[in-house]
PDB file of N, CA and C in Angstrom:
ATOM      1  N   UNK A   1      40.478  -2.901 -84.048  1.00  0.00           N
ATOM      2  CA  UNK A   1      39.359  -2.123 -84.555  1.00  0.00           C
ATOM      3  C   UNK A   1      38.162  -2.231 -83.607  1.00  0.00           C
ATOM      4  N   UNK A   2      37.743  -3.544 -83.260  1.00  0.00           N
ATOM      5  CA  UNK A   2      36.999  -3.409 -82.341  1.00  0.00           C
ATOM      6  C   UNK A   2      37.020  -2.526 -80.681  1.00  0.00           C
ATOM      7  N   UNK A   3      38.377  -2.789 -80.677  1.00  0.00           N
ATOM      8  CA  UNK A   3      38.315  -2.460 -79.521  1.00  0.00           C
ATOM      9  C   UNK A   3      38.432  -0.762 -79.415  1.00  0.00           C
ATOM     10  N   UNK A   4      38.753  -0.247 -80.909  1.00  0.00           N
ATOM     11  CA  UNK A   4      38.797   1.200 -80.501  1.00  0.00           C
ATOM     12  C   UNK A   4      37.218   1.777 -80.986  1.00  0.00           C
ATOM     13  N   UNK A   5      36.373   0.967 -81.501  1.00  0.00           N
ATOM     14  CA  UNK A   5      34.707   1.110 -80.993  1.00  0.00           C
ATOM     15  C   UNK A   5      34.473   0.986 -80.028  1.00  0.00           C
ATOM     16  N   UNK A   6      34.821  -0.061 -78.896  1.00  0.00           N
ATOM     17  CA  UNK A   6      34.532  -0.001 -77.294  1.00  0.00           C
ATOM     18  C   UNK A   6      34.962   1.495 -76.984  1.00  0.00           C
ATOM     19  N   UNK A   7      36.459   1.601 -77.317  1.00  0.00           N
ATOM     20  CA  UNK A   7      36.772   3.176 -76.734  1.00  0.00           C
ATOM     21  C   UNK A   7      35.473   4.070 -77.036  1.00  0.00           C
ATOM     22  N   UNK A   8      35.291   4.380 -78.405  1.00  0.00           N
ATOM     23  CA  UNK A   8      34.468   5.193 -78.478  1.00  0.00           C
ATOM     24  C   UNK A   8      33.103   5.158 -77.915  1.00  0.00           C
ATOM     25  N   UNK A   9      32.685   3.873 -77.438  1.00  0.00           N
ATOM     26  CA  UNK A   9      31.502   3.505 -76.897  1.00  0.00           C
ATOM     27  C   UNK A   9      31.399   3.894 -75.299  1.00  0.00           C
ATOM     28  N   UNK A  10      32.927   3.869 -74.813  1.00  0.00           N
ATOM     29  CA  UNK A  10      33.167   4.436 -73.264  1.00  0.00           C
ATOM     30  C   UNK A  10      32.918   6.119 -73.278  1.00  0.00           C
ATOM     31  N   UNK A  11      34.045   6.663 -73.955  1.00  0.00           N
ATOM     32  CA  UNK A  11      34.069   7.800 -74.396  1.00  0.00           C
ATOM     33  C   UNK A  11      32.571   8.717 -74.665  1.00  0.00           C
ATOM     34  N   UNK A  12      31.842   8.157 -75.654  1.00  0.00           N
ATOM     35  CA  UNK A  12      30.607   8.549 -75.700  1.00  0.00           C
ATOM     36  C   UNK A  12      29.508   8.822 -74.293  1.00  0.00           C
ATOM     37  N   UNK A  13      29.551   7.529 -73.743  1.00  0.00           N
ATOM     38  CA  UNK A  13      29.141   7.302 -72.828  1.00  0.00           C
ATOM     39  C   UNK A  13      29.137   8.753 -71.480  1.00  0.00           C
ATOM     40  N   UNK A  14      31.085   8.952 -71.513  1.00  0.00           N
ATOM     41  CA  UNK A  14      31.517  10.223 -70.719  1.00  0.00           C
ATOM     42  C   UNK A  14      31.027  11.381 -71.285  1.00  0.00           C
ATOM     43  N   UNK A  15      30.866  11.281 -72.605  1.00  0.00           N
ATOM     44  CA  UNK A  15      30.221  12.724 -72.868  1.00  0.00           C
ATOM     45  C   UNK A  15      28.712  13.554 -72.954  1.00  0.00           C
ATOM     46  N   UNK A  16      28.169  12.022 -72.629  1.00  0.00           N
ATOM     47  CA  UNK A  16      26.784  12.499 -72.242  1.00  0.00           C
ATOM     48  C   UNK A  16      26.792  12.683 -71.490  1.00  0.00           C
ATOM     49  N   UNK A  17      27.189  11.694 -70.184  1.00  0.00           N
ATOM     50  CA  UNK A  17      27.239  12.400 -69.135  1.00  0.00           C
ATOM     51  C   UNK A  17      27.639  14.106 -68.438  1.00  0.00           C
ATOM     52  N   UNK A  18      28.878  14.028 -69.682  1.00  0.00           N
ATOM     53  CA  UNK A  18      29.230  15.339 -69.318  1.00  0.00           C
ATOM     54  C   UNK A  18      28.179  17.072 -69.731  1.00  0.00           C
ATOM     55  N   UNK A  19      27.621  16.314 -70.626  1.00  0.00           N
ATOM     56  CA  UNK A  19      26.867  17.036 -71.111  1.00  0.00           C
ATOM     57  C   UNK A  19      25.495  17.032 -70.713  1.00  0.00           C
ATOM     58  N   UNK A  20      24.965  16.327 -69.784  1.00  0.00           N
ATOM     59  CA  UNK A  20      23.484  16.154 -69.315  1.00  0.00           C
ATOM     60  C   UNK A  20      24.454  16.581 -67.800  1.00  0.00           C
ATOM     61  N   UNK A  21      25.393  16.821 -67.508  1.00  0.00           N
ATOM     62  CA  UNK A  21      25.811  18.190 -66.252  1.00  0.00           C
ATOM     63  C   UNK A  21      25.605  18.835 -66.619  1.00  0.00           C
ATOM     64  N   UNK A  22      26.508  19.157 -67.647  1.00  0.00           N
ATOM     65  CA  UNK A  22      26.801  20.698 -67.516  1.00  0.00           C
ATOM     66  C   UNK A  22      25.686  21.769 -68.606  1.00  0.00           C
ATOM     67  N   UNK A  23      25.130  21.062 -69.564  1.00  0.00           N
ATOM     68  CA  UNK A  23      24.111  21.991 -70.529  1.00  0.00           C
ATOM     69  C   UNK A  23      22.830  21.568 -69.793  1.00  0.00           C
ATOM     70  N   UNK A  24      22.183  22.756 -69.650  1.00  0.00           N
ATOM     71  CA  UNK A  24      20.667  22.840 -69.344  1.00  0.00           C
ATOM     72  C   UNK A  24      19.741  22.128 -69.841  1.00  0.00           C
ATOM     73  N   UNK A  25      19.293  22.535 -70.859  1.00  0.00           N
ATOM     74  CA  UNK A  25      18.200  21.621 -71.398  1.00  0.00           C
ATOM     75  C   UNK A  25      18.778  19.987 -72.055  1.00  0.00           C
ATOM     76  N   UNK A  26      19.675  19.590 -71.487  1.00  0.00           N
ATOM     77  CA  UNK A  26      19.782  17.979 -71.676  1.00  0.00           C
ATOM     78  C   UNK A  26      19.437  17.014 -71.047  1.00  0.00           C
ATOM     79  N   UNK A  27      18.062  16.462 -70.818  1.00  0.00           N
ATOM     80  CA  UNK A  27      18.068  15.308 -69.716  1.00  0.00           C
ATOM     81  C   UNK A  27      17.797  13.519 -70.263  1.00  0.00           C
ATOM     82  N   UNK A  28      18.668  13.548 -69.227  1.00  0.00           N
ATOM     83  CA  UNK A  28      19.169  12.017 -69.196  1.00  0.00           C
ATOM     84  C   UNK A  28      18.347  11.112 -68.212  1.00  0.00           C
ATOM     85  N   UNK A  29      17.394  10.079 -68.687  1.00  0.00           N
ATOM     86  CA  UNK A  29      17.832   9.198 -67.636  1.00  0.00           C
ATOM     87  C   UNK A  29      18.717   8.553 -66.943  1.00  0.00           C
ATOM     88  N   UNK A  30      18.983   8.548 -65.888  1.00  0.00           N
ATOM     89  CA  UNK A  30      20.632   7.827 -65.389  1.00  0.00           C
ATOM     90  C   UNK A  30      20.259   6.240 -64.684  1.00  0.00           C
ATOM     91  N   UNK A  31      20.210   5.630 -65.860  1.00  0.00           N
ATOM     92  CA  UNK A  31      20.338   4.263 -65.864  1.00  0.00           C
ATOM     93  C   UNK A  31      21.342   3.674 -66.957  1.00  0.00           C
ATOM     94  N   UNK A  32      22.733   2.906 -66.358  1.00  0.00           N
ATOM     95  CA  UNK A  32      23.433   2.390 -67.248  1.00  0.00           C
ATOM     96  C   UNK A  32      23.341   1.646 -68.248  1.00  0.00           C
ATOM     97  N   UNK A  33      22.515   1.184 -68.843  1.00  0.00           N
ATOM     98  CA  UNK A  33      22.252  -0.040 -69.865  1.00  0.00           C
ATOM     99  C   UNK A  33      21.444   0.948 -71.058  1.00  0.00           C
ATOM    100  N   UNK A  34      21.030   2.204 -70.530  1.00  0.00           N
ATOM    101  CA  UNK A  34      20.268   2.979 -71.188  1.00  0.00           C
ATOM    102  C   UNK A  34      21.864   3.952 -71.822  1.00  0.00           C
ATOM    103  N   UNK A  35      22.329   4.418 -71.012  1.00  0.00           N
ATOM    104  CA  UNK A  35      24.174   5.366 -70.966  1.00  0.00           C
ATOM    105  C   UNK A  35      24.332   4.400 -72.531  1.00  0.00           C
ATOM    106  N   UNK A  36      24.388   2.961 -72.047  1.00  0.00           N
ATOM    107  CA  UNK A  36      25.628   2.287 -73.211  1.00  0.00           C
ATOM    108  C   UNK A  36      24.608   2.324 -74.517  1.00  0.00           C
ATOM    109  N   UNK A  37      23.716   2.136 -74.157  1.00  0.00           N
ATOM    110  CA  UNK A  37      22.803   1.967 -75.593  1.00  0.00           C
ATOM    111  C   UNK A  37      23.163   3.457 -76.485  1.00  0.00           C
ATOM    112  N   UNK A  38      22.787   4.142 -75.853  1.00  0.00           N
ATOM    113  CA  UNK A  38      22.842   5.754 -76.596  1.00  0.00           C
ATOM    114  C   UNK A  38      24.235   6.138 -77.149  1.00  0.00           C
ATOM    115  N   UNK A  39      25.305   5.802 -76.109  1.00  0.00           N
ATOM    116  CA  UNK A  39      26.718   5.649 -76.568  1.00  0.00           C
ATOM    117  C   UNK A  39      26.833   4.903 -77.573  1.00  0.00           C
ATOM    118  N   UNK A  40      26.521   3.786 -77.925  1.00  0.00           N
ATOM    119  CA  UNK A  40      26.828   2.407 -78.758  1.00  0.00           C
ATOM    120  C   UNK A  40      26.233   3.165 -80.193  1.00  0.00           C
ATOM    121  N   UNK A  41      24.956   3.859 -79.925  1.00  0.00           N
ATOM    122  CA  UNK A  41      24.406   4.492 -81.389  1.00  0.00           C
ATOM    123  C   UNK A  41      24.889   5.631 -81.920  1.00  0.00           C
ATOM    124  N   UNK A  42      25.235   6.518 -80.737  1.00  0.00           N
ATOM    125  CA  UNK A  42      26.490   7.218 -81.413  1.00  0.00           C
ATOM    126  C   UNK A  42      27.715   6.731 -82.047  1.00  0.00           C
ATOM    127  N   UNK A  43      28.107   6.098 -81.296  1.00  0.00           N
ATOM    128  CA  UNK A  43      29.191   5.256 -82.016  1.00  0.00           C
ATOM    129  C   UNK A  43      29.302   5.110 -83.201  1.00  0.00           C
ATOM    130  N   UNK A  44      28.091   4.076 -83.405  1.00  0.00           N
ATOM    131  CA  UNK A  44      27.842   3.675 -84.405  1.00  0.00           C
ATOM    132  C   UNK A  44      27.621   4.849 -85.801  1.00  0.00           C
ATOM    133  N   UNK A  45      26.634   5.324 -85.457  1.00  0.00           N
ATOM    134  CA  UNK A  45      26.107   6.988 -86.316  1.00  0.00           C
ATOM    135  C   UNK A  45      27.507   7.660 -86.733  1.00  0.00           C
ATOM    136  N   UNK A  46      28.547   7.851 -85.803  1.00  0.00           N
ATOM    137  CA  UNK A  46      29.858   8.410 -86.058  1.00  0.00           C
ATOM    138  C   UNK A  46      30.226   7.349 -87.135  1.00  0.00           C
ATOM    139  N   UNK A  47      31.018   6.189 -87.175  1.00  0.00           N
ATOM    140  CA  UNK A  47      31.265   5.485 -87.631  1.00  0.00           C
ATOM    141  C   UNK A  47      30.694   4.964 -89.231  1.00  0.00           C
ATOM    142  N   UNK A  48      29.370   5.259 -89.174  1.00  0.00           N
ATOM    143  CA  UNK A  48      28.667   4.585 -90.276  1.00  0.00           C
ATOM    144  C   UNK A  48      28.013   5.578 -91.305  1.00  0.00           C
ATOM    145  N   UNK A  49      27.454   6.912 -90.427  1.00  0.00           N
ATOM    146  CA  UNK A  49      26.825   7.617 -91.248  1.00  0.00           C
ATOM    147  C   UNK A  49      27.570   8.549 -91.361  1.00  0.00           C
ATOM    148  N   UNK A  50      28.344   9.136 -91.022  1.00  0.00           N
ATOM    149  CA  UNK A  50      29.197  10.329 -91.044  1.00  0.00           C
ATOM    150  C   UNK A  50      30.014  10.045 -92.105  1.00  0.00           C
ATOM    151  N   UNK A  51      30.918   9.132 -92.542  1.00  0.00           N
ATOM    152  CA  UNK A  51      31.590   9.414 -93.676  1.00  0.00           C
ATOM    153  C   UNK A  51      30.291   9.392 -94.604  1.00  0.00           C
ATOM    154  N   UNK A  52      29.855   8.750 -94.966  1.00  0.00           N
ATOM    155  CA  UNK A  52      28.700   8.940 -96.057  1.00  0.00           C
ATOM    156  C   UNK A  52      28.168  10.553 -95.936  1.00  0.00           C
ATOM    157  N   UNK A  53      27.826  11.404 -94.945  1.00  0.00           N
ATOM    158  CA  UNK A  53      27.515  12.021 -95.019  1.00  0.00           C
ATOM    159  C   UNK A  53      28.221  13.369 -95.603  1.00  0.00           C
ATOM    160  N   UNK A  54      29.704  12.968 -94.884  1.00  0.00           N
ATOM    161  CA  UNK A  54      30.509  14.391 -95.337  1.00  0.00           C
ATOM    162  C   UNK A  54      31.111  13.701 -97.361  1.00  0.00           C
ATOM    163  N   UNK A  55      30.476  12.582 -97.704  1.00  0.00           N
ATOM    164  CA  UNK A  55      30.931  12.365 -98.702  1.00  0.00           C
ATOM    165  C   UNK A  55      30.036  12.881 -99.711  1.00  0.00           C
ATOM    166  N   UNK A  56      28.819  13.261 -99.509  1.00  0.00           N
ATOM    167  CA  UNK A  56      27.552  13.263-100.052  1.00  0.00           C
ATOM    168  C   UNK A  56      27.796  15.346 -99.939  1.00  0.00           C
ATOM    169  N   UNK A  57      27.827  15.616 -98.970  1.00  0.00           N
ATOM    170  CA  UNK A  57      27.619  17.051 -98.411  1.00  0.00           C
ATOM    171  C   UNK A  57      28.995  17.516 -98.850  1.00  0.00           C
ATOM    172  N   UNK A  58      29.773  17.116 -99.195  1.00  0.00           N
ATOM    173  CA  UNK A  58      31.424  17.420 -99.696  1.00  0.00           C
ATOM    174  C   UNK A  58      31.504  18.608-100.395  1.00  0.00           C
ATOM    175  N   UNK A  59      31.001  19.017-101.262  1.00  0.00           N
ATOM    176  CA  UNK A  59      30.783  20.095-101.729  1.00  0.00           C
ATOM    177  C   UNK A  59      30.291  21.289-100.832  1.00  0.00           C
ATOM    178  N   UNK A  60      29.042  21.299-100.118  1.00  0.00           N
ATOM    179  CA  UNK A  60      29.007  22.325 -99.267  1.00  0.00           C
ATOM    180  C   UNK A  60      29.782  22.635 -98.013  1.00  0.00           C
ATOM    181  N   UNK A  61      30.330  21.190 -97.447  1.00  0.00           N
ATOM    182  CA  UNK A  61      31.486  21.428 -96.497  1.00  0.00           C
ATOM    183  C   UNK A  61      32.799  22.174 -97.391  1.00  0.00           C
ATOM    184  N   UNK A  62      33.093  21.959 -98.202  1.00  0.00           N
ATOM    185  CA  UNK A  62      34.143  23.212 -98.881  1.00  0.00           C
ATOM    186  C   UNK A  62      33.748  24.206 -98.896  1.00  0.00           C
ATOM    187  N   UNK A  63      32.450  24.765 -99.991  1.00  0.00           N
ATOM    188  CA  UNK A  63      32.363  25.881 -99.781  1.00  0.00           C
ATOM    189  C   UNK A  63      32.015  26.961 -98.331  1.00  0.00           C
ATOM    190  N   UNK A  64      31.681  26.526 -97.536  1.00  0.00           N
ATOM    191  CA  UNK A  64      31.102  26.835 -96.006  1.00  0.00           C
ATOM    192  C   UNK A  64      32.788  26.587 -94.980  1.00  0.00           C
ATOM    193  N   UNK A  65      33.465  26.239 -95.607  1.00  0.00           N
ATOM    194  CA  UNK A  65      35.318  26.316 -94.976  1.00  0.00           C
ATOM    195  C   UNK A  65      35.017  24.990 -93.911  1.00  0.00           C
ATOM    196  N   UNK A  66      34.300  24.404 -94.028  1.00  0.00           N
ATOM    197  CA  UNK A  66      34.246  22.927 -93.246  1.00  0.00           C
ATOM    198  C   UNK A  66      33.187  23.352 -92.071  1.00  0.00           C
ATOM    199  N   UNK A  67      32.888  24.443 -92.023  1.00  0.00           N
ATOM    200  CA  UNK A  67      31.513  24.682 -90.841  1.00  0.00           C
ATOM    201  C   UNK A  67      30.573  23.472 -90.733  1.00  0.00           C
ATOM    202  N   UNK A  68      30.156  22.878 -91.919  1.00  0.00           N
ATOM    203  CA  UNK A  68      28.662  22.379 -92.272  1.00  0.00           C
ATOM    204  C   UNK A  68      29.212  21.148 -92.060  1.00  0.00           C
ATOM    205  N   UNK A  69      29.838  20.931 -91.052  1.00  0.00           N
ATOM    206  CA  UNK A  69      30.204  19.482 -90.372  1.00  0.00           C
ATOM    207  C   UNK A  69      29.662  19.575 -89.094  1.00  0.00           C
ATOM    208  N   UNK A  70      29.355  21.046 -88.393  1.00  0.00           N
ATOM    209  CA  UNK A  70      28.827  20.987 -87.412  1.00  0.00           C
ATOM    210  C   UNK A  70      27.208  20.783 -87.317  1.00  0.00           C
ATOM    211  N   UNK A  71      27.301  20.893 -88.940  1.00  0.00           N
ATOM    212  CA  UNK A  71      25.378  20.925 -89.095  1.00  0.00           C
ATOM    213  C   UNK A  71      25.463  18.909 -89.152  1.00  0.00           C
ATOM    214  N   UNK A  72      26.210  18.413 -89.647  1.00  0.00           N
ATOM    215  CA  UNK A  72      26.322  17.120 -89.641  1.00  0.00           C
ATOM    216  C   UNK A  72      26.423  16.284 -88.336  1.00  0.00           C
ATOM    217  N   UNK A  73      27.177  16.728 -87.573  1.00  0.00           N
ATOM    218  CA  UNK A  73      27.555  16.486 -86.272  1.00  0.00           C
ATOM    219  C   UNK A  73      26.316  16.320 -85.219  1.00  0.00           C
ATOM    220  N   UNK A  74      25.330  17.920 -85.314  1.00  0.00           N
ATOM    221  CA  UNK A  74      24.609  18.048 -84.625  1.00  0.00           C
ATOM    222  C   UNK A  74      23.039  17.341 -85.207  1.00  0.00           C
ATOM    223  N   UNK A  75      23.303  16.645 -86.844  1.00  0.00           N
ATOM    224  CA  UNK A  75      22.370  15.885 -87.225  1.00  0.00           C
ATOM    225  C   UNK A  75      22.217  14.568 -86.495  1.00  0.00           C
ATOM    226  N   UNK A  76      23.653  13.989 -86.772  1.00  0.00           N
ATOM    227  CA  UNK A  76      23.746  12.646 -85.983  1.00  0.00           C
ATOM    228  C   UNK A  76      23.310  12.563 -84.519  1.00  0.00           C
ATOM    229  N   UNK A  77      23.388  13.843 -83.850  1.00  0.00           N
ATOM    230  CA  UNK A  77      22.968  13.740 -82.008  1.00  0.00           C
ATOM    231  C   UNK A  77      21.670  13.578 -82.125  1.00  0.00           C
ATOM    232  N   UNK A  78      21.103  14.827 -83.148  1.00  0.00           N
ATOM    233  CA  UNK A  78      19.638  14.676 -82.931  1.00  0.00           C
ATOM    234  C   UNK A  78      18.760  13.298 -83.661  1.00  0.00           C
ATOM    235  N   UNK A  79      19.889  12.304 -84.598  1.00  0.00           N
ATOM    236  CA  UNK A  79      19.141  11.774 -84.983  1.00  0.00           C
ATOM    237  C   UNK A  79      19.293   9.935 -83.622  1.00  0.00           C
ATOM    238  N   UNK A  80      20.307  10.533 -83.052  1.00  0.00           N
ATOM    239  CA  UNK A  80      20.373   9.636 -81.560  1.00  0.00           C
ATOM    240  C   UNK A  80      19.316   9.335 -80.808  1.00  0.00           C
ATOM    241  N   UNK A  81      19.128  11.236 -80.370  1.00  0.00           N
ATOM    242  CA  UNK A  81      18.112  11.465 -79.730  1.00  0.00           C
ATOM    243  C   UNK A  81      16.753  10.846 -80.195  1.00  0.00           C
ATOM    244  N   UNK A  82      16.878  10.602 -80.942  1.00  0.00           N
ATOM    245  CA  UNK A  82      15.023  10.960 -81.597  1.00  0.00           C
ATOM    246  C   UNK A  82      14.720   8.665 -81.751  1.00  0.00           C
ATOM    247  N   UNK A  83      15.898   8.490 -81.503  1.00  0.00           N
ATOM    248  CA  UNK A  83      16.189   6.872 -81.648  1.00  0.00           C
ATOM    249  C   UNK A  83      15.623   6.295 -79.971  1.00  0.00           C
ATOM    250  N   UNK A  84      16.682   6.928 -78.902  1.00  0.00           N
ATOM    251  CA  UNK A  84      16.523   7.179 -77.420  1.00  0.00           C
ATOM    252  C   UNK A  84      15.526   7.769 -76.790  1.00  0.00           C
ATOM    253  N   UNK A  85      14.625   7.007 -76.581  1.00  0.00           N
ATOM    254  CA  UNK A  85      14.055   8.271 -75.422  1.00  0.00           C
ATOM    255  C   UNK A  85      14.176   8.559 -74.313  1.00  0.00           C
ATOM    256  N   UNK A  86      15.619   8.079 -73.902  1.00  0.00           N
ATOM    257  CA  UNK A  86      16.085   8.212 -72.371  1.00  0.00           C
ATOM    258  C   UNK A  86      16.976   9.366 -72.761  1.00  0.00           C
ATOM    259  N   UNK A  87      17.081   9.732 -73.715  1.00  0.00           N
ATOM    260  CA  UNK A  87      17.827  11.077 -73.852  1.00  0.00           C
ATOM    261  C   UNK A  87      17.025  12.084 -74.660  1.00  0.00           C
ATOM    262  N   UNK A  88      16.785  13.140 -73.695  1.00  0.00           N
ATOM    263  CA  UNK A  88      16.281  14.392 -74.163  1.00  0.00           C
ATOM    264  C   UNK A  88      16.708  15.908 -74.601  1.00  0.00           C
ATOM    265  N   UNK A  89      17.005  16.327 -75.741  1.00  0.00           N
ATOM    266  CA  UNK A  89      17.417  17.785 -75.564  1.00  0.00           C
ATOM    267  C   UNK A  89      16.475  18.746 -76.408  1.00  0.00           C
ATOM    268  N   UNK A  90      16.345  19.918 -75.118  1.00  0.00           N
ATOM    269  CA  UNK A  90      15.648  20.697 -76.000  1.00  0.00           C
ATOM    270  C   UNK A  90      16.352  21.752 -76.144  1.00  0.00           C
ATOM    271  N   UNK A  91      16.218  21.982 -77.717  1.00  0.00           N
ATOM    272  CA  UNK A  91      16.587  23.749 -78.118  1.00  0.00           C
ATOM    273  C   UNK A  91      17.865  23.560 -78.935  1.00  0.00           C
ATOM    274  N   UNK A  92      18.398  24.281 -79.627  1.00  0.00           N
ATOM    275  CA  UNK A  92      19.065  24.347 -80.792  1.00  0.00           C
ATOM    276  C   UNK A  92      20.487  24.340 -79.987  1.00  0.00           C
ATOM    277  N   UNK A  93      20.521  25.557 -79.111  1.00  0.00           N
ATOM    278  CA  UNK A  93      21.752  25.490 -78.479  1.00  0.00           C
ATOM    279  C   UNK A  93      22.240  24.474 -77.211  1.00  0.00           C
ATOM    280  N   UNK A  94      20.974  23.464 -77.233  1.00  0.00           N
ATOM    281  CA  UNK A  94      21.140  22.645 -75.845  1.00  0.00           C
ATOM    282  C   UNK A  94      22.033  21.522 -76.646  1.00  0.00           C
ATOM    283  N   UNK A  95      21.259  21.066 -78.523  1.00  0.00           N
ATOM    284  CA  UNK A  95      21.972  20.278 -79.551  1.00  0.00           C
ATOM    285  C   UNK A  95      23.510  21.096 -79.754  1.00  0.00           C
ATOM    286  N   UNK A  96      23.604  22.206 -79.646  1.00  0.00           N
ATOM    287  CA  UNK A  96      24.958  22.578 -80.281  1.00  0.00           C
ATOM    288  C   UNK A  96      26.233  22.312 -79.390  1.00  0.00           C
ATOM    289  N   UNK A  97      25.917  22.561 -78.029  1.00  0.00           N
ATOM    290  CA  UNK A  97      26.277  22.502 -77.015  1.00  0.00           C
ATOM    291  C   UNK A  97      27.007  20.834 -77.019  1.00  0.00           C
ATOM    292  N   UNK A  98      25.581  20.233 -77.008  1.00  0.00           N
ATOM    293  CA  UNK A  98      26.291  18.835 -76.705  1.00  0.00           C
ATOM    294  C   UNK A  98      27.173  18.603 -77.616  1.00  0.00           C
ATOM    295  N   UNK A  99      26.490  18.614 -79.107  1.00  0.00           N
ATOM    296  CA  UNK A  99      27.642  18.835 -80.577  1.00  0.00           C
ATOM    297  C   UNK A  99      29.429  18.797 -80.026  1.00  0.00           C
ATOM    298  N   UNK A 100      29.213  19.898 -79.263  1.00  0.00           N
ATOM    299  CA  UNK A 100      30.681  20.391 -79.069  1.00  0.00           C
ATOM    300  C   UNK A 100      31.498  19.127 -77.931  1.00  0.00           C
ATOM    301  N   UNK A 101      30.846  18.897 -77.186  1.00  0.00           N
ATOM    302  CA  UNK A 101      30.883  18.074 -76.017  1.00  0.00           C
ATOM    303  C   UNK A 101      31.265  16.845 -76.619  1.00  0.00           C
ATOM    304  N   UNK A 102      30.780  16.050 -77.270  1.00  0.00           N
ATOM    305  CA  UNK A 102      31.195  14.569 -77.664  1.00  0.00           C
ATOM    306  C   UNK A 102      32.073  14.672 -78.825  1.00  0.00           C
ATOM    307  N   UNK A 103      32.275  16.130 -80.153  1.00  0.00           N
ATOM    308  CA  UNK A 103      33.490  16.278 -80.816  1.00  0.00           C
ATOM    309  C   UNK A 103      34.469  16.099 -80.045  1.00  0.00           C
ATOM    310  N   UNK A 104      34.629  16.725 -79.087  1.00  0.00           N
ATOM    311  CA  UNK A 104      35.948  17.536 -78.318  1.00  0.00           C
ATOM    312  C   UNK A 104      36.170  15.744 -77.590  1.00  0.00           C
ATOM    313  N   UNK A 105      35.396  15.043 -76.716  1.00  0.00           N
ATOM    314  CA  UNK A 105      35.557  14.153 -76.306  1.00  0.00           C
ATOM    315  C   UNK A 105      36.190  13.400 -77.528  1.00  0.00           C
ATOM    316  N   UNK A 106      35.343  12.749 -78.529  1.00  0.00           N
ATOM    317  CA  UNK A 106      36.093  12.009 -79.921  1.00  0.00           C
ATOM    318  C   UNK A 106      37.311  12.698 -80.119  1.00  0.00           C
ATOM    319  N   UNK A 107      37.357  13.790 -80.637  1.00  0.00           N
ATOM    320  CA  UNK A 107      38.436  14.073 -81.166  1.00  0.00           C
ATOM    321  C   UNK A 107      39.682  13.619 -79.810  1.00  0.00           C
ATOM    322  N   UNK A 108      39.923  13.215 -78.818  1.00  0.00           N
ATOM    323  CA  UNK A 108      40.691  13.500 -77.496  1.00  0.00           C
ATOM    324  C   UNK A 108      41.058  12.034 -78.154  1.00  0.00           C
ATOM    325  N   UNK A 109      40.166  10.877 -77.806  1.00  0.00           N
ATOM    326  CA  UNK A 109      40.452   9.606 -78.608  1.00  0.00           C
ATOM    327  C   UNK A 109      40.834   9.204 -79.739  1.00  0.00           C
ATOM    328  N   UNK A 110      40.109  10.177 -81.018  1.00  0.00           N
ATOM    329  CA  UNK A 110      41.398  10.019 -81.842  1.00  0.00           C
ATOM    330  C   UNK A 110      42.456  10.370 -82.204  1.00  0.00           C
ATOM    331  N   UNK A 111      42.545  11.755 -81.321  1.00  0.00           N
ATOM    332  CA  UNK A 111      44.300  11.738 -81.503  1.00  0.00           C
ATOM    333  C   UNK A 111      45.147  10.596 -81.016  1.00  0.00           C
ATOM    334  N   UNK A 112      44.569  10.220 -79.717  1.00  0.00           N
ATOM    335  CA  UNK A 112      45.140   8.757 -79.185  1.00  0.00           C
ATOM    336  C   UNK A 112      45.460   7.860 -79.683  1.00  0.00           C
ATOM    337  N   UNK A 113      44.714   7.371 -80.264  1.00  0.00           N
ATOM    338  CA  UNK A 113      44.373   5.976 -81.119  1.00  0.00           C
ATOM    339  C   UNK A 113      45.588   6.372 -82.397  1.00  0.00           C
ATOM    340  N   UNK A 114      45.517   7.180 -82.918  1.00  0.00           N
ATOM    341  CA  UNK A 114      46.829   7.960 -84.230  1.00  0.00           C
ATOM    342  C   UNK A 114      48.000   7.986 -83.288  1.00  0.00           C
ATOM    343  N   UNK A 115      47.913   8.514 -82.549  1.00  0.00           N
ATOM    344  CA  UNK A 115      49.604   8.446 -81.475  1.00  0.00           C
ATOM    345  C   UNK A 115      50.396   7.279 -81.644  1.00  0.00           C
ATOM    346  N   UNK A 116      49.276   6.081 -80.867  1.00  0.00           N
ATOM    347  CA  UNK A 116      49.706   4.963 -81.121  1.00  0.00           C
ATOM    348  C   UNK A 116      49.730   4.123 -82.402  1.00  0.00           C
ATOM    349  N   UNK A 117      49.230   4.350 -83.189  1.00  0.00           N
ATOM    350  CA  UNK A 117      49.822   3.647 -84.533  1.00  0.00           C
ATOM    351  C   UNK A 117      51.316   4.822 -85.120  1.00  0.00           C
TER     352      UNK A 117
END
């Protein structure tokens, strides 16, 4: 268990990066100890607040066909952001953007992590 939080703590890590390339309005300081911190709170935010959240919001994630996970998703970045101030994004689609960027990354790891069990 721990160690598939490190994964996600690496993982995270790659997807900011990937995402302070490739989306515009995302800037990063690029100092590593700053990378793991922001990773580690995502992590964490995934891990801790997200089931609570889709447990609480459960009802409107049904009716909305599971959309309003992306409003959840893109809560937890911005509520990263707003934790970090070595990470900056501005604009709705600079948050949606990344949104997509660290799902697609997570989701890559947990299919993994399910493979192997």
């Amino acid at each position: 268990m721990i160690v598939n939080f490190l994964l996600y703590i690496i993982v995270n890590a790659v997807a900011i990066l990937a995402s302070a390339w490739l989306v515009p309005n995302v800037f990063y300081e690029y100092e590593f100890v700053s990378l793991i911190k922001i990773a580690a709170m995502l992590a964490a935010a995934n891990a801790l607040l997200k089931p609570v959240l889709k447990m609480f919001f459960g009802p409107l994630i049904l009716i909305t066909l599971g959309f309003f996970t992306l409003v959840i998703n893109t809560f937890l970045i911005w509520l990263v952001v707003r934790f970090a101030p070595e990470l900056s994004i501005v604009g709705l689609n600079a948050y949606f953007l990344t949104m997509l960027i660290v799902s697609f990354f997570n989701f890559l790891v947990s299919s993994i992590i399910k493979d192997k069990n």
